[in-house]
PDB file of N, CA and C in Angstrom:
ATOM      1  N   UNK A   1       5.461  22.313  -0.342  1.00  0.00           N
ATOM      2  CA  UNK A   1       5.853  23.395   0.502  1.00  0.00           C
ATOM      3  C   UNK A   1       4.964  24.590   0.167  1.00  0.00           C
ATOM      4  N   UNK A   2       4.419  25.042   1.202  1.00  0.00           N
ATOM      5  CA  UNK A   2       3.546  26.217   1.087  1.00  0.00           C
ATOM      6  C   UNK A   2       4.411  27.594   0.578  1.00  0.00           C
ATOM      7  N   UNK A   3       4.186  28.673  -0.024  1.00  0.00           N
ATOM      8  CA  UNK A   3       4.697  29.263  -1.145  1.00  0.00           C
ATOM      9  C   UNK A   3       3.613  30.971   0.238  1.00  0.00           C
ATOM     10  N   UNK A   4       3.652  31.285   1.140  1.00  0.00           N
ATOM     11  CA  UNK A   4       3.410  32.331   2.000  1.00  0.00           C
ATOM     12  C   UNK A   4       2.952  33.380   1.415  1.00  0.00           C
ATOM     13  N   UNK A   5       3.456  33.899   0.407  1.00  0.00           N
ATOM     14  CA  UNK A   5       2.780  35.278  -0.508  1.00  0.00           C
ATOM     15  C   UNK A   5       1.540  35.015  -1.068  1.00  0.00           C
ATOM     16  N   UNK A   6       1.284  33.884  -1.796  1.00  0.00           N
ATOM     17  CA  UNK A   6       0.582  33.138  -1.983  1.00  0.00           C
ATOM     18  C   UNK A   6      -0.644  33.530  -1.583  1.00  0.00           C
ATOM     19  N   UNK A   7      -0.649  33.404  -0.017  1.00  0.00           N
ATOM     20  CA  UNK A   7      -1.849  33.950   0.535  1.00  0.00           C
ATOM     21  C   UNK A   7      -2.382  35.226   1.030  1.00  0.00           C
ATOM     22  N   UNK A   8      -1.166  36.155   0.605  1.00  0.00           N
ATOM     23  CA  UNK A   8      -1.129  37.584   0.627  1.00  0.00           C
ATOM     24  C   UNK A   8      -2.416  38.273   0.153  1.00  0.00           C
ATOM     25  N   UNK A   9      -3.018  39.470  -0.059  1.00  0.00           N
ATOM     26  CA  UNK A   9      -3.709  39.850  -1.130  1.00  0.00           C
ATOM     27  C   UNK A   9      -3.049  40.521  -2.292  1.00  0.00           C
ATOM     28  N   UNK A  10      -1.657  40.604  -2.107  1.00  0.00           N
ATOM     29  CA  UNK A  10      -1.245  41.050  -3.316  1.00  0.00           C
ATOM     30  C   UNK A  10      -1.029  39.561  -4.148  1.00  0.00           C
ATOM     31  N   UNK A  11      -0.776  38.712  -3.532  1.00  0.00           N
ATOM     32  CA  UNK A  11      -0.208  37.416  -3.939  1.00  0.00           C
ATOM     33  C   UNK A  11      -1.501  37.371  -5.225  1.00  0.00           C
ATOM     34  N   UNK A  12      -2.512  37.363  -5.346  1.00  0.00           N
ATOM     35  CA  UNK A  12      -3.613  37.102  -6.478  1.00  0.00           C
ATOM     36  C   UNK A  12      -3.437  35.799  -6.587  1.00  0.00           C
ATOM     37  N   UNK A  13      -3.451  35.241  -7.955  1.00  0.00           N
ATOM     38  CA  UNK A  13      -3.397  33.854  -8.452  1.00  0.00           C
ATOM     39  C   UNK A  13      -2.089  33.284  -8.502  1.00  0.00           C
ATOM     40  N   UNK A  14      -0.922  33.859  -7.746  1.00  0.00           N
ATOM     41  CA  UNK A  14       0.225  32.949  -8.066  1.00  0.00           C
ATOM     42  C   UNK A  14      -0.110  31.269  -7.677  1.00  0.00           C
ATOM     43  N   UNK A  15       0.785  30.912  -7.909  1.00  0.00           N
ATOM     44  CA  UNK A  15       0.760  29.685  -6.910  1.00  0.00           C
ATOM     45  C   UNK A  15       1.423  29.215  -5.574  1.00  0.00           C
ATOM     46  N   UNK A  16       0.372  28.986  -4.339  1.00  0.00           N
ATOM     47  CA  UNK A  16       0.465  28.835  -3.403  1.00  0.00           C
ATOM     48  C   UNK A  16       1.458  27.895  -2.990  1.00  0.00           C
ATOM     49  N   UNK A  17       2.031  26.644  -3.960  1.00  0.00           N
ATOM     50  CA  UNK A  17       2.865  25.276  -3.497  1.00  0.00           C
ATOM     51  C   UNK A  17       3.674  25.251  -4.236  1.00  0.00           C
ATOM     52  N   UNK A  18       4.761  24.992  -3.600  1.00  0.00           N
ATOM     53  CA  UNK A  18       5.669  23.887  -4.483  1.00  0.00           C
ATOM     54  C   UNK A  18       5.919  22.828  -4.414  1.00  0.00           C
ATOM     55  N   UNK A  19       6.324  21.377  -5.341  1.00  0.00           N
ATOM     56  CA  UNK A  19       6.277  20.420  -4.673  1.00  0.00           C
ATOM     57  C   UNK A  19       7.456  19.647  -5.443  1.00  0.00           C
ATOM     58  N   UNK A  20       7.860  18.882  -4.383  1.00  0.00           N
ATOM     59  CA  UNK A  20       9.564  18.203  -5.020  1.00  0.00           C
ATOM     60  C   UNK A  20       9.267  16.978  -4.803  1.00  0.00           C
ATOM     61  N   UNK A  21      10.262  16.321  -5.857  1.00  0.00           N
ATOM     62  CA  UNK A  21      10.387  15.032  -5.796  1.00  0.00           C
ATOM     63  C   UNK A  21      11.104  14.485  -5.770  1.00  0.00           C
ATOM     64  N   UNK A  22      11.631  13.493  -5.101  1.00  0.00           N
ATOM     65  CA  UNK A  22      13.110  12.966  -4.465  1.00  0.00           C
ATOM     66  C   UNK A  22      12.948  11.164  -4.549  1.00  0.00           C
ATOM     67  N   UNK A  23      13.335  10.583  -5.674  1.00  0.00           N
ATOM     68  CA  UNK A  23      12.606   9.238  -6.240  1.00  0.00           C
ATOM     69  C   UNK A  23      14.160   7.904  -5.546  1.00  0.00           C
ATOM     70  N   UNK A  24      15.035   8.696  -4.859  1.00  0.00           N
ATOM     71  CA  UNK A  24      16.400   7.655  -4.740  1.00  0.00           C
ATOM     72  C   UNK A  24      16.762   8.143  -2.751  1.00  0.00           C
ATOM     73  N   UNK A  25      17.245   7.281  -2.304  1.00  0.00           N
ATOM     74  CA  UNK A  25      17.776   7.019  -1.251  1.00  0.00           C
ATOM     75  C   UNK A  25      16.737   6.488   0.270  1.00  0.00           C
ATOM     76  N   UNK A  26      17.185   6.693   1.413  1.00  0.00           N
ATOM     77  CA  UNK A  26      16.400   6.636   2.492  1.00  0.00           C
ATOM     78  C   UNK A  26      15.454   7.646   2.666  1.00  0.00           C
ATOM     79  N   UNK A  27      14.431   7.448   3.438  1.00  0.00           N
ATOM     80  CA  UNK A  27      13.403   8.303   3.939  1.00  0.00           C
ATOM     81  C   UNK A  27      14.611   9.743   4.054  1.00  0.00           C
ATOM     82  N   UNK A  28      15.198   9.411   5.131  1.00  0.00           N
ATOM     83  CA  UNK A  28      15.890  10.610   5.774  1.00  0.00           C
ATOM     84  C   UNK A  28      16.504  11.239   4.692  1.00  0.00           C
ATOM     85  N   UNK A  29      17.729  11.067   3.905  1.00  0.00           N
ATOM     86  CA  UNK A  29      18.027  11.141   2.494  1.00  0.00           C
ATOM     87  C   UNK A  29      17.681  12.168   1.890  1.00  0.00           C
ATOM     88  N   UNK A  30      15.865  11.776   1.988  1.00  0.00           N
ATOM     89  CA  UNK A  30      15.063  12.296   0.652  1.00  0.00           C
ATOM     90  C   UNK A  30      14.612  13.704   1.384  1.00  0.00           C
ATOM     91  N   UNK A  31      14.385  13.932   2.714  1.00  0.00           N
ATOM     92  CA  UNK A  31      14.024  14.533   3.521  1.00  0.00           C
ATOM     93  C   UNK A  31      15.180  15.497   3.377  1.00  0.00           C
ATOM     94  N   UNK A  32      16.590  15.272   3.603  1.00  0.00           N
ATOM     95  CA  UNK A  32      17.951  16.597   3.396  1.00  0.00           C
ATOM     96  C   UNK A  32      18.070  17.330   2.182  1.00  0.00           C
ATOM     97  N   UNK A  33      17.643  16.037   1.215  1.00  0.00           N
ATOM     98  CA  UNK A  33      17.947  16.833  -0.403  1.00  0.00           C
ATOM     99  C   UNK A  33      16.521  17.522  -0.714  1.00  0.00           C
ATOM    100  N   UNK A  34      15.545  17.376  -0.349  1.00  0.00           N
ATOM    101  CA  UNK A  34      14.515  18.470  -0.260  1.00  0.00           C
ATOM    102  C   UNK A  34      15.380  19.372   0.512  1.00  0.00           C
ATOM    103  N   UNK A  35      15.514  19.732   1.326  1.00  0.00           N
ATOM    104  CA  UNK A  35      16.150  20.961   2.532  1.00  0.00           C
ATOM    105  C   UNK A  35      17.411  21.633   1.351  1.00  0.00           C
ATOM    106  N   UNK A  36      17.883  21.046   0.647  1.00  0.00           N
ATOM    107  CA  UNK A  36      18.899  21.556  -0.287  1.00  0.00           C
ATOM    108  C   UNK A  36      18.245  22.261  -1.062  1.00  0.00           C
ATOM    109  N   UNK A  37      17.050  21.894  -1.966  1.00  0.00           N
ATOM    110  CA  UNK A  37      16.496  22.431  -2.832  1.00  0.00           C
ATOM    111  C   UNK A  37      15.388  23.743  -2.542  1.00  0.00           C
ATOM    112  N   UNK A  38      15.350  24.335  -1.463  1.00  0.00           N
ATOM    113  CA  UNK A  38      14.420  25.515  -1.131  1.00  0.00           C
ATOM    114  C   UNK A  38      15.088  26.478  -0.410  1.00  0.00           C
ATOM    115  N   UNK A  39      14.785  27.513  -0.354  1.00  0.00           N
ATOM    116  CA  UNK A  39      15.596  28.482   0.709  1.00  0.00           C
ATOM    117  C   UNK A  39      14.919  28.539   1.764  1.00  0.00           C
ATOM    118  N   UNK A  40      13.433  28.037   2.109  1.00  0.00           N
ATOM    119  CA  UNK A  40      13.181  27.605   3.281  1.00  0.00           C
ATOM    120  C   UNK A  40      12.965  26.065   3.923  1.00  0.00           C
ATOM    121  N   UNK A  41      12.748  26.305   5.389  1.00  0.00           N
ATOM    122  CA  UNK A  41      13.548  24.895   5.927  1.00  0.00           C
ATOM    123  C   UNK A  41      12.478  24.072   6.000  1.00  0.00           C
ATOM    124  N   UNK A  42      12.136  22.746   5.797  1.00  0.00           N
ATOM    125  CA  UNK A  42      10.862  22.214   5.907  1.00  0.00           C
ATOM    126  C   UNK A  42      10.338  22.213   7.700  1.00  0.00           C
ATOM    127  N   UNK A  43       9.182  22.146   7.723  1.00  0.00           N
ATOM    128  CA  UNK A  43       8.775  22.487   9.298  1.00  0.00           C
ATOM    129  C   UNK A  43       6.895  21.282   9.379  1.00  0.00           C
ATOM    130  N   UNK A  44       7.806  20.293  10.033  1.00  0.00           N
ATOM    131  CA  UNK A  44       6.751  19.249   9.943  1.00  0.00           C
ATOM    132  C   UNK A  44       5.492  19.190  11.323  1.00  0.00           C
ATOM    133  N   UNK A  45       5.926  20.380  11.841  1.00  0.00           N
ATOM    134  CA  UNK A  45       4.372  20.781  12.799  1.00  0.00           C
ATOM    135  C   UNK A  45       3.307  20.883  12.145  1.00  0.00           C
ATOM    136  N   UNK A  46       3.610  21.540  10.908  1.00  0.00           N
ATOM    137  CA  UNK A  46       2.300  22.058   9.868  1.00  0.00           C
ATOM    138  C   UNK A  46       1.555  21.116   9.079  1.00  0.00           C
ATOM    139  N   UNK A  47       2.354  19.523   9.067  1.00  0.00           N
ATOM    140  CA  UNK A  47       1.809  18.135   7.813  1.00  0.00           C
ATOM    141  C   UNK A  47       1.018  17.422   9.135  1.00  0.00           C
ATOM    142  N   UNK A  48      -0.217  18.028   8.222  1.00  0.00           N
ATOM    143  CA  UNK A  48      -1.585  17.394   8.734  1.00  0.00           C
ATOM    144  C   UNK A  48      -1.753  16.014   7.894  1.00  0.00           C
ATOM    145  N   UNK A  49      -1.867  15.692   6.911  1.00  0.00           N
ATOM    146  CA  UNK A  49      -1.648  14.343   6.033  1.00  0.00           C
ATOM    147  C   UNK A  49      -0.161  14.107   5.925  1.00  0.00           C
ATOM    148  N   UNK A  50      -0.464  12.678   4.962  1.00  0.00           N
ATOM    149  CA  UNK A  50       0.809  11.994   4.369  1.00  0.00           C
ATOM    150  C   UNK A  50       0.233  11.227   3.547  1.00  0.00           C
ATOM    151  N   UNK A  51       0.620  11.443   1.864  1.00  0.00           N
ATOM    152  CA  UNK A  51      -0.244  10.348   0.735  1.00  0.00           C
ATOM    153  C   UNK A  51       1.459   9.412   1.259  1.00  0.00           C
ATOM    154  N   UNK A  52       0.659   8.026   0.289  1.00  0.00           N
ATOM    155  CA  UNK A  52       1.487   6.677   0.621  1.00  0.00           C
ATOM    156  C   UNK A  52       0.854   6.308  -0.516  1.00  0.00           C
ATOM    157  N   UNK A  53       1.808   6.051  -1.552  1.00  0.00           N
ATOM    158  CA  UNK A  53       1.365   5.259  -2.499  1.00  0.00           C
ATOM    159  C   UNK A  53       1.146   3.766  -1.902  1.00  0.00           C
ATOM    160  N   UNK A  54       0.487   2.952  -2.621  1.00  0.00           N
ATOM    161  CA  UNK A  54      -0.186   1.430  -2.627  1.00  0.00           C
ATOM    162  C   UNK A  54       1.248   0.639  -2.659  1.00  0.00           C
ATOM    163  N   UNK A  55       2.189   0.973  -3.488  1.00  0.00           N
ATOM    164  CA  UNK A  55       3.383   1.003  -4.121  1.00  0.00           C
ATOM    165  C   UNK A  55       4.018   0.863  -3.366  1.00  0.00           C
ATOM    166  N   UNK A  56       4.630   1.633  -2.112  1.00  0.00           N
ATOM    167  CA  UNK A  56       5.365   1.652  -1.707  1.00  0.00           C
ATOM    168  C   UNK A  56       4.939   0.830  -0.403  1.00  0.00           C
ATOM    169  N   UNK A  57       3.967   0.482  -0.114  1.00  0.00           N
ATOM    170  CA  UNK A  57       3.900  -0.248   0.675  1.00  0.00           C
ATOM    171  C   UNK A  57       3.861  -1.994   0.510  1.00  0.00           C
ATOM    172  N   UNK A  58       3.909  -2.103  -0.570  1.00  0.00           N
ATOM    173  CA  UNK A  58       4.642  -3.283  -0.458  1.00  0.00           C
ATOM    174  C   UNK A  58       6.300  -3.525  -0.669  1.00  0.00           C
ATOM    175  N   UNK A  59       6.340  -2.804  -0.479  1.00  0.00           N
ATOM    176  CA  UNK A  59       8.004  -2.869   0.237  1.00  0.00           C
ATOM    177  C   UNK A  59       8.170  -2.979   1.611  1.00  0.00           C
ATOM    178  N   UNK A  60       8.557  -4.285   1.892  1.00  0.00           N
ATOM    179  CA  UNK A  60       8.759  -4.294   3.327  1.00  0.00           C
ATOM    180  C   UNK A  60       9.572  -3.098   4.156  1.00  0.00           C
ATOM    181  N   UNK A  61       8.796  -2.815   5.521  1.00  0.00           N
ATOM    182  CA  UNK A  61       8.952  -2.218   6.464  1.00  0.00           C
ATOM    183  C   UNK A  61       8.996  -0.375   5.980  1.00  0.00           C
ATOM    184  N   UNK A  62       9.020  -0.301   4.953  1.00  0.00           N
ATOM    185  CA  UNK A  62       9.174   0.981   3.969  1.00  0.00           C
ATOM    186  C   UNK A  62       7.779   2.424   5.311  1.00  0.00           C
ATOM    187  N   UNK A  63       6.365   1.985   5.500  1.00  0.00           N
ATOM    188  CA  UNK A  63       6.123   2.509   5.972  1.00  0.00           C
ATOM    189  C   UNK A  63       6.342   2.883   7.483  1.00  0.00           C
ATOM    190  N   UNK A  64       6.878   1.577   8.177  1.00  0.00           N
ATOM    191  CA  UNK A  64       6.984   1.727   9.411  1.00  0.00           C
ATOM    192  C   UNK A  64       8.156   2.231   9.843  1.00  0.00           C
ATOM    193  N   UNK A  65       9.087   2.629   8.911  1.00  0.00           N
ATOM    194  CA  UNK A  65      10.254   3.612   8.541  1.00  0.00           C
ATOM    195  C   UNK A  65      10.309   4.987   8.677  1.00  0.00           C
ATOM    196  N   UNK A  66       9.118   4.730   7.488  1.00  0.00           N
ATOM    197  CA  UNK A  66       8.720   6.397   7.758  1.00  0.00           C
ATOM    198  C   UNK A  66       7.732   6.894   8.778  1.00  0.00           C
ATOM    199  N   UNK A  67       6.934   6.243   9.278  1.00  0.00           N
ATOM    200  CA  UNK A  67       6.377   6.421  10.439  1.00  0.00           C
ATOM    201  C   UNK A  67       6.916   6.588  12.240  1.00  0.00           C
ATOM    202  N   UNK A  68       8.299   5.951  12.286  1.00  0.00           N
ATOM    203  CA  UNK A  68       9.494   6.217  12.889  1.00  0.00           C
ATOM    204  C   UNK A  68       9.756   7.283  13.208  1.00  0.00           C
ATOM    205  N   UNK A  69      10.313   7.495  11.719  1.00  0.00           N
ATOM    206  CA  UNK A  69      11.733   8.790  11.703  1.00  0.00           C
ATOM    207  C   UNK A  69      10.833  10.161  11.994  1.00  0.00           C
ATOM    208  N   UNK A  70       8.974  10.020  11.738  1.00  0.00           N
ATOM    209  CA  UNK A  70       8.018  11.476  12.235  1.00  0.00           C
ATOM    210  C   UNK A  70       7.783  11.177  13.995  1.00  0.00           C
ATOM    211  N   UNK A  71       7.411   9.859  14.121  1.00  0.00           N
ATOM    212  CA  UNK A  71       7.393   9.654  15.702  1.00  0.00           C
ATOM    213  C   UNK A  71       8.929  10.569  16.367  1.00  0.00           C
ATOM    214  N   UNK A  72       9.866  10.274  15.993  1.00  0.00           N
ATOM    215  CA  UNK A  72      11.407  10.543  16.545  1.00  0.00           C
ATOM    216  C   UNK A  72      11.261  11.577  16.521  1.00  0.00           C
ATOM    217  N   UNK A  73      10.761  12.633  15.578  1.00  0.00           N
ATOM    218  CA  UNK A  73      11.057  13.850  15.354  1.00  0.00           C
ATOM    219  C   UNK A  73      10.315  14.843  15.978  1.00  0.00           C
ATOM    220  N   UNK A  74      11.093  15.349  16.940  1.00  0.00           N
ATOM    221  CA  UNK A  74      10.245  15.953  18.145  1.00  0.00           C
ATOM    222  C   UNK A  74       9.439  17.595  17.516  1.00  0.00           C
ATOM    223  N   UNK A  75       9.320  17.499  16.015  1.00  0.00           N
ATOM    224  CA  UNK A  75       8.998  18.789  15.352  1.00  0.00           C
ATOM    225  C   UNK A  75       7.859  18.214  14.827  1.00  0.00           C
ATOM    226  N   UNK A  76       7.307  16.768  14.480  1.00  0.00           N
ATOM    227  CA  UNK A  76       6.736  16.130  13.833  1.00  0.00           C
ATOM    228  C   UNK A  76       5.158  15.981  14.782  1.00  0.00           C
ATOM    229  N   UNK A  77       3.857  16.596  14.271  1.00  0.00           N
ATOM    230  CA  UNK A  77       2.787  16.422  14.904  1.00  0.00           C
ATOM    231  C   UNK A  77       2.515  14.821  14.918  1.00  0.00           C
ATOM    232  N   UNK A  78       1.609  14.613  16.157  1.00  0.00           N
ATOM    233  CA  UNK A  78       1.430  13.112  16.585  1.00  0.00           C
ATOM    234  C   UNK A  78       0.138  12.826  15.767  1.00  0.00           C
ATOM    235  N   UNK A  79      -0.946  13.526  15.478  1.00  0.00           N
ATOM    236  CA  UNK A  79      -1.823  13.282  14.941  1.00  0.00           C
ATOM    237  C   UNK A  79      -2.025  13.756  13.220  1.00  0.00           C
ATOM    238  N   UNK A  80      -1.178  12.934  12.400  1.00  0.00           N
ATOM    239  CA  UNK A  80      -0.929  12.885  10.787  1.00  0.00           C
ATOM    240  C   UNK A  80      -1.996  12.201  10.902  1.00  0.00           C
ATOM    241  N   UNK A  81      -2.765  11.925   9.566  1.00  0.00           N
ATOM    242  CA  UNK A  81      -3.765  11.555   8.681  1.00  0.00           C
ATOM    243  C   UNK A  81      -2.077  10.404   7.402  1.00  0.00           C
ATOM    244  N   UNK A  82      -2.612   9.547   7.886  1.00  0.00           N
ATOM    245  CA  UNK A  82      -1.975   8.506   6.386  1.00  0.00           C
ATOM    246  C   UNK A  82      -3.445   8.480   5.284  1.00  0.00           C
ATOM    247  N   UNK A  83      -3.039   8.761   4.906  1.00  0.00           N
ATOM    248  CA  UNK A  83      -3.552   8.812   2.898  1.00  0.00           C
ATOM    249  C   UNK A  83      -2.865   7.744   2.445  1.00  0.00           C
ATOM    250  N   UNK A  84      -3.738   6.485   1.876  1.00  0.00           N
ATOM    251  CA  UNK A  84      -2.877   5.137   0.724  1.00  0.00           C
ATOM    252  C   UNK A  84      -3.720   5.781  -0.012  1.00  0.00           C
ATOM    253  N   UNK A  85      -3.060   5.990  -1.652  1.00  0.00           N
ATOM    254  CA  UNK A  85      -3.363   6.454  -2.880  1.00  0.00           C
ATOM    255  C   UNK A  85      -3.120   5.179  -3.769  1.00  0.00           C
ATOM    256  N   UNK A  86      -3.854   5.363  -4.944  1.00  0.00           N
ATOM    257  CA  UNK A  86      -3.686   4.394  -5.803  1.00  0.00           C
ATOM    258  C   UNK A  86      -2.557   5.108  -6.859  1.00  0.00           C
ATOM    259  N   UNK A  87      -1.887   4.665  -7.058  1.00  0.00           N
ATOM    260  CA  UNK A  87      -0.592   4.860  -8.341  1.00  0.00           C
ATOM    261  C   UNK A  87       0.322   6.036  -7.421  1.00  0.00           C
ATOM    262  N   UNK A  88       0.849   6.780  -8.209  1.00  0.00           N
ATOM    263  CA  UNK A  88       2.210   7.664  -7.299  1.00  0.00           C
ATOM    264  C   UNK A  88       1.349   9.104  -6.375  1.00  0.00           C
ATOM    265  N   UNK A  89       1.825   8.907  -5.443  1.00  0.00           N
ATOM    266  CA  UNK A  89       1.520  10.220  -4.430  1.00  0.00           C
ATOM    267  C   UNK A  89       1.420  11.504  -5.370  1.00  0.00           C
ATOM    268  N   UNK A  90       2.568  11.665  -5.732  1.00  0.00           N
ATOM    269  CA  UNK A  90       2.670  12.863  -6.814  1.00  0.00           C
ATOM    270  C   UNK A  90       1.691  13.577  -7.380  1.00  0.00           C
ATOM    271  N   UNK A  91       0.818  12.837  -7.952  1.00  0.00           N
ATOM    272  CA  UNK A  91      -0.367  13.342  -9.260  1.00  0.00           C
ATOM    273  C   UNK A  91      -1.528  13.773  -7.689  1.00  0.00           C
ATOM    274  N   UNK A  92      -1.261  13.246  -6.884  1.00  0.00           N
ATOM    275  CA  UNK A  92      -2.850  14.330  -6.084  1.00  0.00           C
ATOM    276  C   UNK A  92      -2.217  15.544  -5.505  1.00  0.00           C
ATOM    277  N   UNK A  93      -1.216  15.351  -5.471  1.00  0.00           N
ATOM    278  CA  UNK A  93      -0.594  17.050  -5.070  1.00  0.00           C
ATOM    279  C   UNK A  93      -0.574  18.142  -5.829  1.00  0.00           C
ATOM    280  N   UNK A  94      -0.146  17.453  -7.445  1.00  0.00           N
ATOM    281  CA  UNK A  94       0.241  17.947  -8.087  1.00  0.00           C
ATOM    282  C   UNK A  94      -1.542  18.705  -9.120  1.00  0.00           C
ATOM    283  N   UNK A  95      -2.619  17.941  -8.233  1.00  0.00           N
ATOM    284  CA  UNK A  95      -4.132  18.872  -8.737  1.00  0.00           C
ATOM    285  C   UNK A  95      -4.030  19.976  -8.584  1.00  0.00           C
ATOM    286  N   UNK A  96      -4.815  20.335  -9.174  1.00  0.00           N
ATOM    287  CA  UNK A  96      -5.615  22.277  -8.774  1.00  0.00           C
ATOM    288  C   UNK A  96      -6.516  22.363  -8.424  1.00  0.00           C
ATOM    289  N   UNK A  97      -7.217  21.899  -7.152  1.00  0.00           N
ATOM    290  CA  UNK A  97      -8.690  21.813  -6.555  1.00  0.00           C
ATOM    291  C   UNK A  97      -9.143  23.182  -6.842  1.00  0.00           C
ATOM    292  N   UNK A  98     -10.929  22.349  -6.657  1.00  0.00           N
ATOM    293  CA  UNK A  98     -11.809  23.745  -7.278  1.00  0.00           C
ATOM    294  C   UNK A  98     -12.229  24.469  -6.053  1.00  0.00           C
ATOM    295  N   UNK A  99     -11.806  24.295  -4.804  1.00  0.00           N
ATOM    296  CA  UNK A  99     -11.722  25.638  -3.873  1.00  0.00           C
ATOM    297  C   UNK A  99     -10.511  26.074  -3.386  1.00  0.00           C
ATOM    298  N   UNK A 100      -9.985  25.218  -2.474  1.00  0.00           N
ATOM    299  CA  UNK A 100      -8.381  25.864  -2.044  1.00  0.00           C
ATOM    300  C   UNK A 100      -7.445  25.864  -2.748  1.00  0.00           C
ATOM    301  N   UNK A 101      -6.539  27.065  -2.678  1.00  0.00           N
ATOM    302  CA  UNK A 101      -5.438  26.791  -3.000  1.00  0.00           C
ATOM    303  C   UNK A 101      -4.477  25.929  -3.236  1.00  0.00           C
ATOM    304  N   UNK A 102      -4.679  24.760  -2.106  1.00  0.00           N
ATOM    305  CA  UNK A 102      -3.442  23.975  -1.898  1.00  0.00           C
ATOM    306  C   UNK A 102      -4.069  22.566  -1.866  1.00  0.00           C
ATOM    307  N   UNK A 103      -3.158  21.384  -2.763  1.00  0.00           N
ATOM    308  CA  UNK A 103      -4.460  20.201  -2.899  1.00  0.00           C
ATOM    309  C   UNK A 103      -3.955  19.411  -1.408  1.00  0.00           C
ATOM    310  N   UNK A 104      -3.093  19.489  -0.891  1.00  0.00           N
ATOM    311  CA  UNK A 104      -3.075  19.018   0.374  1.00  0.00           C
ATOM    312  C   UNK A 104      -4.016  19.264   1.306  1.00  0.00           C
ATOM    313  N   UNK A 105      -4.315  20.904   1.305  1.00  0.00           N
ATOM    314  CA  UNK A 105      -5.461  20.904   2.439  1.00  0.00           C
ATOM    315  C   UNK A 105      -6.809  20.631   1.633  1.00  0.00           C
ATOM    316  N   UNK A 106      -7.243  20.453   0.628  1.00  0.00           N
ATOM    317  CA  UNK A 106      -8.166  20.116   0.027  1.00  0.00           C
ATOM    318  C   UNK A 106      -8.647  18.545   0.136  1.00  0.00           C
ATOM    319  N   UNK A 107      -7.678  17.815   0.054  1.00  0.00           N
ATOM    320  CA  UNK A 107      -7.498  16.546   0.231  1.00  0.00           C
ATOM    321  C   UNK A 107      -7.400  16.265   1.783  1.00  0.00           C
ATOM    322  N   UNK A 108      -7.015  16.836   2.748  1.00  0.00           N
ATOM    323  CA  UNK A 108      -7.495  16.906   4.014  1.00  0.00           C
ATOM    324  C   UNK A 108      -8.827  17.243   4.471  1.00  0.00           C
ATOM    325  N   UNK A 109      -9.577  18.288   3.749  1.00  0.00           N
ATOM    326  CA  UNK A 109     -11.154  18.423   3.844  1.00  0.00           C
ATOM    327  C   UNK A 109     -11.710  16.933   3.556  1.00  0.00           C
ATOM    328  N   UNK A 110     -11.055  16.850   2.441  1.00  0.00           N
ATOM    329  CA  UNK A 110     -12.040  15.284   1.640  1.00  0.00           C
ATOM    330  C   UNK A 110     -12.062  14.133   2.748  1.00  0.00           C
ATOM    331  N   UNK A 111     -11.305  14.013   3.145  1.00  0.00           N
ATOM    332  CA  UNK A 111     -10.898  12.849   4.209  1.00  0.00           C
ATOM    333  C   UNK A 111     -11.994  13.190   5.488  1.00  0.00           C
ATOM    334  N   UNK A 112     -12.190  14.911   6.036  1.00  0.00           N
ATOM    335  CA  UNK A 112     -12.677  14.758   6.995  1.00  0.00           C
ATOM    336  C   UNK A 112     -14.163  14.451   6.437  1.00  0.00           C
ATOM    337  N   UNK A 113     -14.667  15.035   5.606  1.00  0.00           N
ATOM    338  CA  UNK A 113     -15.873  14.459   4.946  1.00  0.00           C
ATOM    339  C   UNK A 113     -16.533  12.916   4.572  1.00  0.00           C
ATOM    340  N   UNK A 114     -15.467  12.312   4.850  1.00  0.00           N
ATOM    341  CA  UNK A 114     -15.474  10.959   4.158  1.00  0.00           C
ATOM    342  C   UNK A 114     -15.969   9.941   5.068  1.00  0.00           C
ATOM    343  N   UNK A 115     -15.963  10.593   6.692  1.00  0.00           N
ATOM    344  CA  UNK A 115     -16.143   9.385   7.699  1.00  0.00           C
ATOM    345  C   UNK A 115     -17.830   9.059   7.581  1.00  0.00           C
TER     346      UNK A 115
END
């Protein structure tokens, strides 16, 4: 979750993200108890990517689940970027890239670079 002051000029070096982790229930589930844990509301117009661990996709139907419940969601942009990562999603979010602020959009540069 983007952290708005952040990009203020008073904001300086705080940090721009926060990021949660929700390791038990359904997609949807994991999606409310994030919404519990912030005082703002998540807003999925703005998720240009999606990491996917390697992991979780061998769990049957696990991605086409979550690929669903963003199709359904009439807040949810049509054109996401899927990211498969090797080991847990977590650890590339959780970088400090050496230009942007935020390793999501950093990791969205990388991708467009990559074709």
């Amino acid at each position: 979750m983007i952290v708005p002051n952040a990009f203020s000029p008073e904001g300086g070096q705080s940090v721009a993200f926060k990021n949660f982790t929700i390791d038990k229930g359904s997609i949807f589930e994991q999606i409310r108890e994030t919404s519990t844990r912030s005082s703002r509301s998540l807003f999925f117009q703005h998720l240009k990517i999606m990491l996917v661990s390697e992991e979780l996709l061998k769990t049957p139907h696990q991605l086409t689940k979550l690929i669903d419940l963003l199709l359904r969601d009439d807040e949810s942009r049509r054109n996401i970027k899927v990211i498969i990562t090797k080991g847990r999603s977590k650890k590339y979010l959780a970088m400090k890239p050496p230009i942007e602020k935020v390793p999501s959009l950093y990791i969205e540069e990388l991708s467009k670079n990559s074709k």
